[in-house]
N, C-alpha and C. Protein backbone atom coordinates (compact mmCIF):
# COMPACT_ATOMS: atom_id res chain seq x y z
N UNK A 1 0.86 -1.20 0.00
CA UNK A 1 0.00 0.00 0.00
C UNK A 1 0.88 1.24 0.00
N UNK A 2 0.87 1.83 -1.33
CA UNK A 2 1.18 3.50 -0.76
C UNK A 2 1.43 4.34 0.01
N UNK A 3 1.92 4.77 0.56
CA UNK A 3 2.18 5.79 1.65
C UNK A 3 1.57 7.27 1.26
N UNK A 4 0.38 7.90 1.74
CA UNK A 4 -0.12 9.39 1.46
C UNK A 4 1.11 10.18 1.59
N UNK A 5 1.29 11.28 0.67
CA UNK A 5 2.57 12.20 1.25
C UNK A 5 1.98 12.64 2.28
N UNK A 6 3.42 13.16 3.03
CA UNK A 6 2.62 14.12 4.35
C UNK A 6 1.91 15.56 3.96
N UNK A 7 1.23 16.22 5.06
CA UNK A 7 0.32 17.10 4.42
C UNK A 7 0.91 18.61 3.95
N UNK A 8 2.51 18.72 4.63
CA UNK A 8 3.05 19.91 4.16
C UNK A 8 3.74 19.60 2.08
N UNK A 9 3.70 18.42 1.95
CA UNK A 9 4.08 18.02 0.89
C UNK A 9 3.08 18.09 -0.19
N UNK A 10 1.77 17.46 0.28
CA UNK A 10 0.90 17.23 -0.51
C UNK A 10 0.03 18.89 -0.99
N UNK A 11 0.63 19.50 0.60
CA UNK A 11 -0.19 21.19 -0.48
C UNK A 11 1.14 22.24 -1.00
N UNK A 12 2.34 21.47 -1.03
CA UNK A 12 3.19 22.06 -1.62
C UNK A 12 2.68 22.79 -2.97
N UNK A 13 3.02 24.24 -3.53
CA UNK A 13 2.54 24.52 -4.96
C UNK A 13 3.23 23.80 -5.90
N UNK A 14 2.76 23.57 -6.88
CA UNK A 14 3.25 22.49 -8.11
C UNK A 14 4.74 23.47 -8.71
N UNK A 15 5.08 22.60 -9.36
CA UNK A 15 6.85 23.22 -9.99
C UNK A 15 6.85 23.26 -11.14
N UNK A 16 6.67 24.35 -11.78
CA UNK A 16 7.37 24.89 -12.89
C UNK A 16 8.87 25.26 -13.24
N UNK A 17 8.96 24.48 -14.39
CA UNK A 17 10.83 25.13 -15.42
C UNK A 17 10.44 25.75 -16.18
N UNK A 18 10.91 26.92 -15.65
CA UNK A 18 10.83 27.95 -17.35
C UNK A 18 12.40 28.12 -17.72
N UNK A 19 12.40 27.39 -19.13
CA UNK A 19 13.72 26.94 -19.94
C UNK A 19 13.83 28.11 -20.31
N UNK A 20 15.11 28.89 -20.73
CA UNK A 20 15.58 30.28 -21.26
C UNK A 20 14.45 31.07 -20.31
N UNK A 21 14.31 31.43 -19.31
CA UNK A 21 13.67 32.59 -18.49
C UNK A 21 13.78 34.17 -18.94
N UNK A 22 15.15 34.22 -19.34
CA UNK A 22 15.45 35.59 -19.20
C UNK A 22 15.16 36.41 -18.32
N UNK A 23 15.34 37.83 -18.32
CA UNK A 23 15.59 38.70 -17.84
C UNK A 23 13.70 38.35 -16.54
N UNK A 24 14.16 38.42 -15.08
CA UNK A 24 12.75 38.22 -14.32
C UNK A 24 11.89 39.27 -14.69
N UNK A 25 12.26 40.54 -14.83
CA UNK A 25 11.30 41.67 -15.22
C UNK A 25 10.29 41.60 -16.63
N UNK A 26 10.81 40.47 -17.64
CA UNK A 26 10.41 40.81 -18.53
C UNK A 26 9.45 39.52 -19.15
N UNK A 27 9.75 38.62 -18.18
CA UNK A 27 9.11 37.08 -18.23
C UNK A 27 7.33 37.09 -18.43
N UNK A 28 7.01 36.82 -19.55
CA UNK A 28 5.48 36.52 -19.48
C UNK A 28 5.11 35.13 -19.13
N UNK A 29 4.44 34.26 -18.70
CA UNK A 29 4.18 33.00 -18.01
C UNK A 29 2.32 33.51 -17.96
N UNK A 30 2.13 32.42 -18.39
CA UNK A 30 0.14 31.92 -18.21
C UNK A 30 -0.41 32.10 -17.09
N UNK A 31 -1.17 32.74 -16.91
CA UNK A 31 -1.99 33.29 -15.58
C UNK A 31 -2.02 31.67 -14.58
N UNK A 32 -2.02 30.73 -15.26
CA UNK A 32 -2.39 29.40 -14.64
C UNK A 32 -0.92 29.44 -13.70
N UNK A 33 0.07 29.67 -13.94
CA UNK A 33 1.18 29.20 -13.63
C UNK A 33 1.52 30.52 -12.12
N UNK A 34 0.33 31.32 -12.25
CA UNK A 34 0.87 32.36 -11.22
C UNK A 34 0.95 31.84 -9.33
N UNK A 35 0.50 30.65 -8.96
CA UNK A 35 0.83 30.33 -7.77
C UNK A 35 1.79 29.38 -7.74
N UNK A 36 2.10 28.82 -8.53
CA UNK A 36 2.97 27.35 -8.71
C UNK A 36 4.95 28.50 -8.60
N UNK A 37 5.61 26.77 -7.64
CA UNK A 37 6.99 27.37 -7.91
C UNK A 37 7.49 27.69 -9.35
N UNK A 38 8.83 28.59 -9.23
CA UNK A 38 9.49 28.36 -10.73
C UNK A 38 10.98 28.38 -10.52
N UNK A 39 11.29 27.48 -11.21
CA UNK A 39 12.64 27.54 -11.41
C UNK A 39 13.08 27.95 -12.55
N UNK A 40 13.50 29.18 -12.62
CA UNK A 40 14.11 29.99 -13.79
C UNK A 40 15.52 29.28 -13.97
N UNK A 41 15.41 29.30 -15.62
CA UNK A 41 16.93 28.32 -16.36
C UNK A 41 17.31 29.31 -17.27
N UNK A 42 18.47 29.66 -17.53
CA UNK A 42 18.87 30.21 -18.44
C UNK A 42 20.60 30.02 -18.42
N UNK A 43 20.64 29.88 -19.53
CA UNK A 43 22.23 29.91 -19.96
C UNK A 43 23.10 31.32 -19.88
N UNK A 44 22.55 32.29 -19.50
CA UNK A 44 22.94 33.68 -19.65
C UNK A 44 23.07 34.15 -17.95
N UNK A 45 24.41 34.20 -17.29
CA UNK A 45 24.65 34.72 -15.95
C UNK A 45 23.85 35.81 -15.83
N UNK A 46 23.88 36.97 -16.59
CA UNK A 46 23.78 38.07 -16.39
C UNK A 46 22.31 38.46 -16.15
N UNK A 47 21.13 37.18 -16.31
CA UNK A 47 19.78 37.77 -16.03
C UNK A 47 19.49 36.54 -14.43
N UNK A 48 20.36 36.24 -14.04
CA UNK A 48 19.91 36.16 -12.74
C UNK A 48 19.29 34.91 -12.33
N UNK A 49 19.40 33.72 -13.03
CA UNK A 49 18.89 32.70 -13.36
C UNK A 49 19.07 31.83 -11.65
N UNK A 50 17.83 31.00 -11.58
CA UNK A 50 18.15 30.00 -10.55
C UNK A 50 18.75 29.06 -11.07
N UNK A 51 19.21 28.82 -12.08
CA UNK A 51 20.22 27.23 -12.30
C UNK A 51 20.52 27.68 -13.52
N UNK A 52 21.58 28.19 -13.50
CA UNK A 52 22.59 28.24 -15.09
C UNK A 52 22.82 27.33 -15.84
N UNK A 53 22.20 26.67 -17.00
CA UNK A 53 22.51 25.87 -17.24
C UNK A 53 22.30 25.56 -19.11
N UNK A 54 22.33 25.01 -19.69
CA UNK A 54 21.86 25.05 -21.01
C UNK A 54 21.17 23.85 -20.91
N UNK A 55 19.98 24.06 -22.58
CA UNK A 55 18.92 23.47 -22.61
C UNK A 55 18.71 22.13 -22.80
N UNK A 56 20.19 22.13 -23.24
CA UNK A 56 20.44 20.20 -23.62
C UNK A 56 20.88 19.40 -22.72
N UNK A 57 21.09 20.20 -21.49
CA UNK A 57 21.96 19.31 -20.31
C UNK A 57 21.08 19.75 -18.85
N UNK A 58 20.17 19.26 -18.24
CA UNK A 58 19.41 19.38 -17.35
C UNK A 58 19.42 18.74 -16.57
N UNK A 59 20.93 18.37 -16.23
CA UNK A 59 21.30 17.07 -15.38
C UNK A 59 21.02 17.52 -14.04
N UNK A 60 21.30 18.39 -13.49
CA UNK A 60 20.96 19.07 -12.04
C UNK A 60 19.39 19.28 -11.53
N UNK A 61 18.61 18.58 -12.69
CA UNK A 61 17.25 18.77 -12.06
C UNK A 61 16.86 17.13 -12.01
N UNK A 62 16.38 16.62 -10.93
CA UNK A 62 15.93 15.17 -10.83
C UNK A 62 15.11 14.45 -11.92
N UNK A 63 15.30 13.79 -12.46
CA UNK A 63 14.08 13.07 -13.38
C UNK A 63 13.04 13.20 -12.58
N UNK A 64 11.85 13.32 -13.32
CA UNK A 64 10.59 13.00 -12.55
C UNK A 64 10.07 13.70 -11.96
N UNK A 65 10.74 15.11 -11.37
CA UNK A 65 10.47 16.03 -10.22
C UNK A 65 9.70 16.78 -10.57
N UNK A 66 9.13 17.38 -11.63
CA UNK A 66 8.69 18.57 -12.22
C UNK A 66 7.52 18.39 -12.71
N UNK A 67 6.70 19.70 -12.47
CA UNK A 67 5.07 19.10 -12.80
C UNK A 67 4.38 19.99 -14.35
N UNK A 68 5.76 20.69 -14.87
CA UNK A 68 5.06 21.59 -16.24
C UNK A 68 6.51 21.97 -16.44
N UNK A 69 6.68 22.16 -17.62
CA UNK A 69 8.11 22.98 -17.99
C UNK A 69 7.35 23.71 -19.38
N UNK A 70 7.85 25.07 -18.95
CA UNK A 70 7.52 26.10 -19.98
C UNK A 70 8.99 26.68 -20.88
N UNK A 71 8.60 26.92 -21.99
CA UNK A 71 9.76 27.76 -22.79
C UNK A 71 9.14 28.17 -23.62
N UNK A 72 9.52 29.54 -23.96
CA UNK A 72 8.82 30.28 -24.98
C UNK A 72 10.31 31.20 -25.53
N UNK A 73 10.17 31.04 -26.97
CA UNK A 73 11.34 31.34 -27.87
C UNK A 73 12.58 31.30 -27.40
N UNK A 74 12.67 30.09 -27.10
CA UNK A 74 13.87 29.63 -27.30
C UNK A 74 14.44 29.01 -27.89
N UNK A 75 13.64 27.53 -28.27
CA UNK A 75 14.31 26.57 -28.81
C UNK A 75 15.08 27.08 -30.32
N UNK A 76 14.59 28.19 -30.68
CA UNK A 76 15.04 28.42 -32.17
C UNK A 76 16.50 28.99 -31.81
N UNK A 77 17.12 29.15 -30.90
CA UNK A 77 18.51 29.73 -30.08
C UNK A 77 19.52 28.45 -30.44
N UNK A 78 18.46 27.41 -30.54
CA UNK A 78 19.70 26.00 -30.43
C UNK A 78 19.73 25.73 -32.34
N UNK A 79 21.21 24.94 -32.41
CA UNK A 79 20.92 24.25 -33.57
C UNK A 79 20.41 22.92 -33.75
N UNK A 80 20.10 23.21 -34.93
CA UNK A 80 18.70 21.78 -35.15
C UNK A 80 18.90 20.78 -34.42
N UNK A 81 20.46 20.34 -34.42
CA UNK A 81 20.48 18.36 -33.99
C UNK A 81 20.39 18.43 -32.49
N UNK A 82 20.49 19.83 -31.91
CA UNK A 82 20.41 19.79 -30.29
C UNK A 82 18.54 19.85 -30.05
N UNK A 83 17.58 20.38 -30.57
CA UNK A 83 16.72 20.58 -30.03
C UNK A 83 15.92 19.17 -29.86
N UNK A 84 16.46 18.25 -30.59
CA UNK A 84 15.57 17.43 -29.95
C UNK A 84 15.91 16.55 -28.66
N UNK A 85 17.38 16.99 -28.58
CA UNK A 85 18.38 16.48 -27.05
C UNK A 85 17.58 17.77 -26.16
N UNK A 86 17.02 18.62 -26.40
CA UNK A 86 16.54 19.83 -25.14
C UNK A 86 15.01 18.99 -24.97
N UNK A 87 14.37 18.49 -25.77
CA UNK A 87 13.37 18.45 -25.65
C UNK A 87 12.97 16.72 -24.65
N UNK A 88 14.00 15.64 -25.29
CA UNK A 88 14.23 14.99 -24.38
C UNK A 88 14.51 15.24 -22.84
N UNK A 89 15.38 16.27 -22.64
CA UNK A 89 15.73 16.53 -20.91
C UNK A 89 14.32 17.06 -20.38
N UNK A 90 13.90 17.64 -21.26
CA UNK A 90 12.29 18.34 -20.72
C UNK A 90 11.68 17.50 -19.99
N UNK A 91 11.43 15.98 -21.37
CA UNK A 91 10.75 15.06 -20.91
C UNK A 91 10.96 14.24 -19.57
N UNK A 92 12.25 13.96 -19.91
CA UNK A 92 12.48 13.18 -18.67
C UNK A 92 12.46 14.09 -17.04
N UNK A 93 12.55 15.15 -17.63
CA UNK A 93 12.35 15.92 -15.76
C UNK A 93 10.75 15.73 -15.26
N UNK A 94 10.02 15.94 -16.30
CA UNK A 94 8.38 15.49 -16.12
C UNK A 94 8.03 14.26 -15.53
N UNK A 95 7.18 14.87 -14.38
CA UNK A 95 6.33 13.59 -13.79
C UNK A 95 5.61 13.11 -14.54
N UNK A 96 5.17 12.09 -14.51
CA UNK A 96 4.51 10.93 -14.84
C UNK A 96 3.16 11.81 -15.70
N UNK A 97 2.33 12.96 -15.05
CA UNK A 97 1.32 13.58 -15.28
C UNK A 97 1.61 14.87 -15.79
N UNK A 98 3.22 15.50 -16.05
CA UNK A 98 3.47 16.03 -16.22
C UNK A 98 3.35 16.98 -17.87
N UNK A 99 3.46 18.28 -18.05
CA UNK A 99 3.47 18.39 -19.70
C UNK A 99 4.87 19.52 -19.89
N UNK A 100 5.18 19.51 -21.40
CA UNK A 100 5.45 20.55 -21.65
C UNK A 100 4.64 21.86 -22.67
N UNK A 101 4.98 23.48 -22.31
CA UNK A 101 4.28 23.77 -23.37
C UNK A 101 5.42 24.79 -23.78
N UNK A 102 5.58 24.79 -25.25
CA UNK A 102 6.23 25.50 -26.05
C UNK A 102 5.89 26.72 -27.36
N UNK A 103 6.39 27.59 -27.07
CA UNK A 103 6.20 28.63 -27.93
C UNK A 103 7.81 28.97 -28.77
N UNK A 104 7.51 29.04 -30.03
CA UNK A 104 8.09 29.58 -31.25
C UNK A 104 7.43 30.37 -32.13
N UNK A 105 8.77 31.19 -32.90
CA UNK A 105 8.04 32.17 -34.24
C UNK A 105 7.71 30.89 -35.38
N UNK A 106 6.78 31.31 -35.75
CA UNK A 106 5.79 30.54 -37.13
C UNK A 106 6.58 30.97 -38.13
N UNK A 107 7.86 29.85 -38.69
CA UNK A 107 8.28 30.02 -39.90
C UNK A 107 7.14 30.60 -41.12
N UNK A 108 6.30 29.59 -41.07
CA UNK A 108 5.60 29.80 -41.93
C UNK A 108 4.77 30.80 -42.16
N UNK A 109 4.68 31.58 -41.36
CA UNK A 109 3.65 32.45 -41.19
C UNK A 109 4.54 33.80 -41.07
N UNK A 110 5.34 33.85 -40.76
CA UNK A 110 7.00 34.95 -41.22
C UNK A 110 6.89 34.71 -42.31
N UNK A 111 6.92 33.78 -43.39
CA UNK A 111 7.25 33.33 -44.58
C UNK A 111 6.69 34.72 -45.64
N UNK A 112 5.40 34.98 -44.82
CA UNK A 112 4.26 35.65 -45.92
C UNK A 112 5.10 37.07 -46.10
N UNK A 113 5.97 37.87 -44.57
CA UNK A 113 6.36 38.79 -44.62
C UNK A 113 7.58 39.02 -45.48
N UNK A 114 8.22 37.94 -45.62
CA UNK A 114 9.25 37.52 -47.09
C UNK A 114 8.84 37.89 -48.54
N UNK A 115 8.24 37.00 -48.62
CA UNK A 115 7.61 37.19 -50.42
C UNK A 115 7.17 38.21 -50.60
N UNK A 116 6.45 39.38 -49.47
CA UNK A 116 5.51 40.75 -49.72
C UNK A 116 7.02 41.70 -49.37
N UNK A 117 7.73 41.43 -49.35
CA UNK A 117 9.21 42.39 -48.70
C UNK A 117 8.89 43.11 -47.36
N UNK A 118 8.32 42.50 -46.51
CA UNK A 118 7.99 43.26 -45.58
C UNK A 118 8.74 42.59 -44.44
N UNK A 119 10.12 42.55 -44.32
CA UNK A 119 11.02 41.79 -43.36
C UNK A 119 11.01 43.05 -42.05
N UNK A 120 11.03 43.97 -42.59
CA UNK A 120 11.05 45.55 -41.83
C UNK A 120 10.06 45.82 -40.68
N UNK A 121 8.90 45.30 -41.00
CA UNK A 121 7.57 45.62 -40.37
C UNK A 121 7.42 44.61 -39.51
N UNK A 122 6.78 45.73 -38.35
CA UNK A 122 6.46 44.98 -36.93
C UNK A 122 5.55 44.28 -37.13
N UNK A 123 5.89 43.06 -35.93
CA UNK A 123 5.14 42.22 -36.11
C UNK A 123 4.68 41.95 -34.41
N UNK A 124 4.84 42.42 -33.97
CA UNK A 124 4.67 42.66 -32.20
C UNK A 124 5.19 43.63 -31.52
N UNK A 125 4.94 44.01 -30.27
CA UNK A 125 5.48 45.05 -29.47
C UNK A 125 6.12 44.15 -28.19
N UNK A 126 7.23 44.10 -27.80
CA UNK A 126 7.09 42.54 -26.83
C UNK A 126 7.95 44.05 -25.63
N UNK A 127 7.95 43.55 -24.54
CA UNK A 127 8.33 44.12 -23.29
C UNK A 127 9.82 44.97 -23.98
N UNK A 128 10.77 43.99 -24.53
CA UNK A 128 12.32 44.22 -25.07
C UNK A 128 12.10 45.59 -26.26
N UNK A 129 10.90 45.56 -26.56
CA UNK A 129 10.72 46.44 -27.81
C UNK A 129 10.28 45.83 -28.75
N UNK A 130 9.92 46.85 -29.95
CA UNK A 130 9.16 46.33 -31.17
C UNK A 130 10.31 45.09 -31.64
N UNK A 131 8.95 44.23 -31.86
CA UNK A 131 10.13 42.98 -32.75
C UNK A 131 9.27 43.07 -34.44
N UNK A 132 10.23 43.40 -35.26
CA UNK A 132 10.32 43.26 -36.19
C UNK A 132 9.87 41.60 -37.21
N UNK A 133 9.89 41.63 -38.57
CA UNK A 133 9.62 39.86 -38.55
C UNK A 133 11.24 39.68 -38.85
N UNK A 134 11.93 40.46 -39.48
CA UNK A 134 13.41 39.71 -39.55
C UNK A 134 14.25 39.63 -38.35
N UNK A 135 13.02 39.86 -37.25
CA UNK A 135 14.21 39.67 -35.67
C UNK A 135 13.28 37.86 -35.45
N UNK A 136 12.10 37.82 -35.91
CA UNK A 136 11.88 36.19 -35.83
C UNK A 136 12.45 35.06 -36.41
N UNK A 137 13.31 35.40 -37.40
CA UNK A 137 13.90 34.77 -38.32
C UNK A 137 15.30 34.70 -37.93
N UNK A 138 16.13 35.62 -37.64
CA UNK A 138 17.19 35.24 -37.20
C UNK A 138 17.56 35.82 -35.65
N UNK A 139 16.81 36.21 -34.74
CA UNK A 139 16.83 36.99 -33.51
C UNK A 139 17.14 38.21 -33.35
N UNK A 140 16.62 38.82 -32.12
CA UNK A 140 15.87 40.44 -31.89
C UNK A 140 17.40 41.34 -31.87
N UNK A 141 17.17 41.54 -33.08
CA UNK A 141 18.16 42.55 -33.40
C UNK A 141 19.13 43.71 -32.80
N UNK A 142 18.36 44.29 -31.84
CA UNK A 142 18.71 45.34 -30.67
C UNK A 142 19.63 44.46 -29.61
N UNK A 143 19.35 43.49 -29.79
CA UNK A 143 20.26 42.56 -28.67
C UNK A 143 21.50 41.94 -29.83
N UNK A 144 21.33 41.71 -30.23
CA UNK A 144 22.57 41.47 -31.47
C UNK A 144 23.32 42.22 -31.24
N UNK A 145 23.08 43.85 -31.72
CA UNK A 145 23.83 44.67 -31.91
C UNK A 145 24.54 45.26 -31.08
N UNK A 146 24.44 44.51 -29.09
CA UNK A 146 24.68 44.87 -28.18
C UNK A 146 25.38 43.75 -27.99
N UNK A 147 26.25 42.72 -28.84
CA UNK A 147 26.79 42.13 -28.60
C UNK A 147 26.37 40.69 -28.01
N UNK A 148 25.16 40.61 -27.68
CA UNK A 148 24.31 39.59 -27.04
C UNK A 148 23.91 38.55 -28.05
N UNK A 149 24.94 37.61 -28.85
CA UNK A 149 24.95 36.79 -29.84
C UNK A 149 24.64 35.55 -29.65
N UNK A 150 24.61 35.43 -28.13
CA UNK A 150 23.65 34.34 -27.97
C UNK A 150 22.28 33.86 -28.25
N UNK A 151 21.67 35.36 -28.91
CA UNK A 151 20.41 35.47 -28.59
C UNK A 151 20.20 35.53 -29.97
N UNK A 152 21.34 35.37 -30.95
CA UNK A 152 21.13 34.60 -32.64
C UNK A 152 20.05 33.06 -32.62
N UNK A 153 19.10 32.96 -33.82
CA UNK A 153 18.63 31.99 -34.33
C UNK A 153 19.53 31.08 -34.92
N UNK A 154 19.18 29.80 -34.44
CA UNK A 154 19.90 28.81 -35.59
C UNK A 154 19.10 27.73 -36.08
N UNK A 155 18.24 27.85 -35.84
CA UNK A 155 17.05 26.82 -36.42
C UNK A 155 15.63 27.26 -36.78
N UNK A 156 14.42 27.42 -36.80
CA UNK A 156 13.20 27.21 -37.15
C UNK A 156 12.16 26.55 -37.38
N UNK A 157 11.20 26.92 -37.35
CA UNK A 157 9.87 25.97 -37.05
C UNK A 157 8.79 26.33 -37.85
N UNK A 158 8.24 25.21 -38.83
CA UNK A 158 6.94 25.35 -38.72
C UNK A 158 5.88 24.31 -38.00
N UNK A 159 4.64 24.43 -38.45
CA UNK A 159 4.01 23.35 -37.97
C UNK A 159 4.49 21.81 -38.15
N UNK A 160 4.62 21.37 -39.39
CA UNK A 160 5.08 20.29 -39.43
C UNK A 160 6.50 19.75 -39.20
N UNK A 161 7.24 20.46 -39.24
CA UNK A 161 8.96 20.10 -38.50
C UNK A 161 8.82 20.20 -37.03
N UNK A 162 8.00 20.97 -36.06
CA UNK A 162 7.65 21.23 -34.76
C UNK A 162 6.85 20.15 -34.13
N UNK A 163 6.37 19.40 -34.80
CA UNK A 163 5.75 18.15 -34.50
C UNK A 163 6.31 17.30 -34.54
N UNK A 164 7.46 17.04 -35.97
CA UNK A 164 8.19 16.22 -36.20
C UNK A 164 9.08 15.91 -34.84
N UNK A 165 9.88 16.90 -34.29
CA UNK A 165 10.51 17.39 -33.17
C UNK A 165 9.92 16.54 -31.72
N UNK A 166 8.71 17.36 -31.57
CA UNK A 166 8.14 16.85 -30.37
C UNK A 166 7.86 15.16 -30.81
N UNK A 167 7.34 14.80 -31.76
CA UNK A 167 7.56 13.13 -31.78
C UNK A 167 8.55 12.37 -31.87
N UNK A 168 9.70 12.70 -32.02
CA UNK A 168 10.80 12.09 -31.89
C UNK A 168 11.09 11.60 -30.42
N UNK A 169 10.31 12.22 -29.19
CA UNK A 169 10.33 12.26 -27.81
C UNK A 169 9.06 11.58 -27.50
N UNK A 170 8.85 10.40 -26.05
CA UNK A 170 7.58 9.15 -26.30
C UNK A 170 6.66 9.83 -25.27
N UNK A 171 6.66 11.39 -26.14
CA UNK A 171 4.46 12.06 -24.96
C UNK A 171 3.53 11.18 -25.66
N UNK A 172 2.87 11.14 -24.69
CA UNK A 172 1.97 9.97 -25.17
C UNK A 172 0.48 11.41 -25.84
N UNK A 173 1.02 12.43 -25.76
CA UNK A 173 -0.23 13.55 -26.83
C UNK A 173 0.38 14.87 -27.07
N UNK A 174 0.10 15.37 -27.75
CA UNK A 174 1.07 16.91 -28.48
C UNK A 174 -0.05 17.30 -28.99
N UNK A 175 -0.42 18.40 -28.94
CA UNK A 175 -1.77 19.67 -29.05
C UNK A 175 -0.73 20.89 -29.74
N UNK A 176 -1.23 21.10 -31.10
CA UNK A 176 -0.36 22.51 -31.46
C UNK A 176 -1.57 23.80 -32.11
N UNK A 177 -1.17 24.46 -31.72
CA UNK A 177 -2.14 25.46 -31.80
C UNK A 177 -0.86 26.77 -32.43
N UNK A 178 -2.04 27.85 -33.51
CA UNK A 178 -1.45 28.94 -34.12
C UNK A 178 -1.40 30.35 -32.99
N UNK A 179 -1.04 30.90 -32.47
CA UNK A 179 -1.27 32.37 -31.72
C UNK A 179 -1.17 33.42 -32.79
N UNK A 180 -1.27 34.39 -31.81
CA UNK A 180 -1.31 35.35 -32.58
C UNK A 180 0.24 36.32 -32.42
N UNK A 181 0.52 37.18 -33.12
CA UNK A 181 1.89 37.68 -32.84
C UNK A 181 2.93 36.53 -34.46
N UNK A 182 2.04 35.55 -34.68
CA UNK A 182 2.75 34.60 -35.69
C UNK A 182 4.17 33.78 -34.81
N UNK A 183 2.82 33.16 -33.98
CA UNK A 183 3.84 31.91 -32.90
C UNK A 183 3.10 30.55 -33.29
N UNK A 184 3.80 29.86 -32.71
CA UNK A 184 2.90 28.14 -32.86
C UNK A 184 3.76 27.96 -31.67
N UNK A 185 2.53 27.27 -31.14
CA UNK A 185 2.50 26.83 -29.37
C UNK A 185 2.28 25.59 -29.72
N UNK A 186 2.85 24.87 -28.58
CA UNK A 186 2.60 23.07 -28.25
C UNK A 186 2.26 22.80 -27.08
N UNK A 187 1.33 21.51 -26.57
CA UNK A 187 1.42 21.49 -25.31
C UNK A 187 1.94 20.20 -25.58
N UNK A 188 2.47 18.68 -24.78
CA UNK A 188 3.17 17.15 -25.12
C UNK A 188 3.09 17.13 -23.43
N UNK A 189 2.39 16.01 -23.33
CA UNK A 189 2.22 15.59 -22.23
C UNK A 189 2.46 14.14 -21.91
N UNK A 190 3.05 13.35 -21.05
CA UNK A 190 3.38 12.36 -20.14
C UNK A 190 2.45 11.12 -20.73
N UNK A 191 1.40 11.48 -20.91
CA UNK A 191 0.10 10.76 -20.58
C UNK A 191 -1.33 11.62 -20.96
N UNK A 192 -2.12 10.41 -21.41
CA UNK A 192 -3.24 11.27 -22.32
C UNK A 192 -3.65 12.18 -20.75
N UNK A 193 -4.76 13.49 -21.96
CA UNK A 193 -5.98 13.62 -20.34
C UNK A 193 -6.95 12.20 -20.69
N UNK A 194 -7.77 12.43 -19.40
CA UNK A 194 -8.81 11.44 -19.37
C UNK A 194 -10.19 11.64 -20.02
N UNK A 195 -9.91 12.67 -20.67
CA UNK A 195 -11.28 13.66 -21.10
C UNK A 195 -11.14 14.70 -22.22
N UNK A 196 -11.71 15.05 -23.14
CA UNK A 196 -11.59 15.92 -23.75
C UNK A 196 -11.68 17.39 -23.46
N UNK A 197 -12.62 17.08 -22.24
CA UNK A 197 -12.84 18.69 -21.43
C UNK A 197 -11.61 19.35 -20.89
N UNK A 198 -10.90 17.67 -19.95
CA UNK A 198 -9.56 18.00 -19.64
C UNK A 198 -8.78 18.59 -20.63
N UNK A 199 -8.15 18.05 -21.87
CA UNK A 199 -7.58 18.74 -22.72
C UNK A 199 -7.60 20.22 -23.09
N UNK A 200 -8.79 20.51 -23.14
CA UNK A 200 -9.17 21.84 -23.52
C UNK A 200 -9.42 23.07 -22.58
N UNK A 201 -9.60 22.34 -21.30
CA UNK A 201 -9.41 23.12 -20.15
C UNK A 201 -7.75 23.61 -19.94
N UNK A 202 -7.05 22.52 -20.22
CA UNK A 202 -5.46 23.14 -20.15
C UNK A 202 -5.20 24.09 -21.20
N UNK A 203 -5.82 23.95 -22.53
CA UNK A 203 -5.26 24.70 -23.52
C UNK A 203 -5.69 26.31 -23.63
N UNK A 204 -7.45 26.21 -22.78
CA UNK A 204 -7.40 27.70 -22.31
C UNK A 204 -6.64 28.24 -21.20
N UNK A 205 -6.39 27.13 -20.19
CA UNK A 205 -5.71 28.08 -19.06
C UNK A 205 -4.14 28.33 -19.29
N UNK A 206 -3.77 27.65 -20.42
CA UNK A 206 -2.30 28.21 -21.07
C UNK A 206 -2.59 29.64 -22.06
N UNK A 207 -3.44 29.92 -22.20
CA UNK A 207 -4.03 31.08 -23.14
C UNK A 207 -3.57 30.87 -24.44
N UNK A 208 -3.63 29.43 -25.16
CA UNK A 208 -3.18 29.16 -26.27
C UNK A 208 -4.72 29.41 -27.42
């Protein structure tokens, strides 16, 4: 028989990874995620990170421990043959019930601002400043030019290579949805929901 956790354990708040965090001031995260812990990751000393670390090597966090891991524009930071080694460490830090959800720029949907020559024109206003579409394509320019070359693109996504990606890794379900701003979000979870309501209840309270 099981052992109940004890009761300071069991109302512990749930644990969130937010992969590439960046800067704490400037972090957007899903209203859902506003009581739950976080452990901010980032490869970059200089924004203050709780565990320095890069996205392919997540050895310092326990398998299993983690109840959601978030990243939003990052993965396009790595090159191709690493993202699906980041996306594995994701997995394996996830509990059993655990998910991930991911945000990237929509190759495809940048694509349109290509062919019309409109690489120039905003395509969002984000906290850092106007992002442009040729800062989605190869990264936010103003930080480039400040020497911050980490924060170069080396890969891309559309819908169907972004799937490709997340299935290479054994979630037993992957939900991708278009945003607006010209992102494509994922959620890949552990284990089905039990319900369709369930499903869709997570995908509004991620504001996807």
């Amino acid at each position: 028989m099981q052992t109940p956790p004890a009761p300071a354990q069991a109302n512990r708040p749930k644990l969130l990874v937010n992969l590439g965090a960046g800067p704490k001031d400037q972090a957007w995260l899903p209203r859902m995620f506003r009581d739950w812990r976080q452990l901010r990751v980032d490869v970059d000393p200089a924004v203050a990170p709780d565990l320095l670390a890069d996205l392919t090597d997540l050895s310092s966090i326990e398998s299993g421990s983690v109840d959601a891991v978030w990243t939003s524009h990052t993965l396009e930071h790595l090159f191709a043959h690493q993202v699906s080694q980041a996306i594995g460490e994701a997995h394996r830090i996830l509990k059993d019930d655990g998910f991930l959800c991911l945000v990237v720029p929509d190759l495809q949907a940048i694509a349109e601002y290509m062919v019309s020559d409109r690489l120039h024109e905003v395509v969002y206003d984000s906290p850092a400043g106007p992002v442009i579409a040729h800062d989605m394509i190869f990264g936010f320019g103003p930080y480039l030019a400040q020497g911050m070359f980490k924060m170069a693109h080396h890969c891309g996504f559309t819908p169907a290579l972004l799937l490709q990606r997340l299935q290479q890794v054994p979630f037993a379900e992957i939900v991708m949805r278009r945003r607006p701003n010209q992102e494509l979000a994922a959620i890949a979870r552990k284990r089905p929901p039990s319900n369709d309501a369930e499903r869709e209840a997570l995908i509004a309270a991620l504001e996807l």
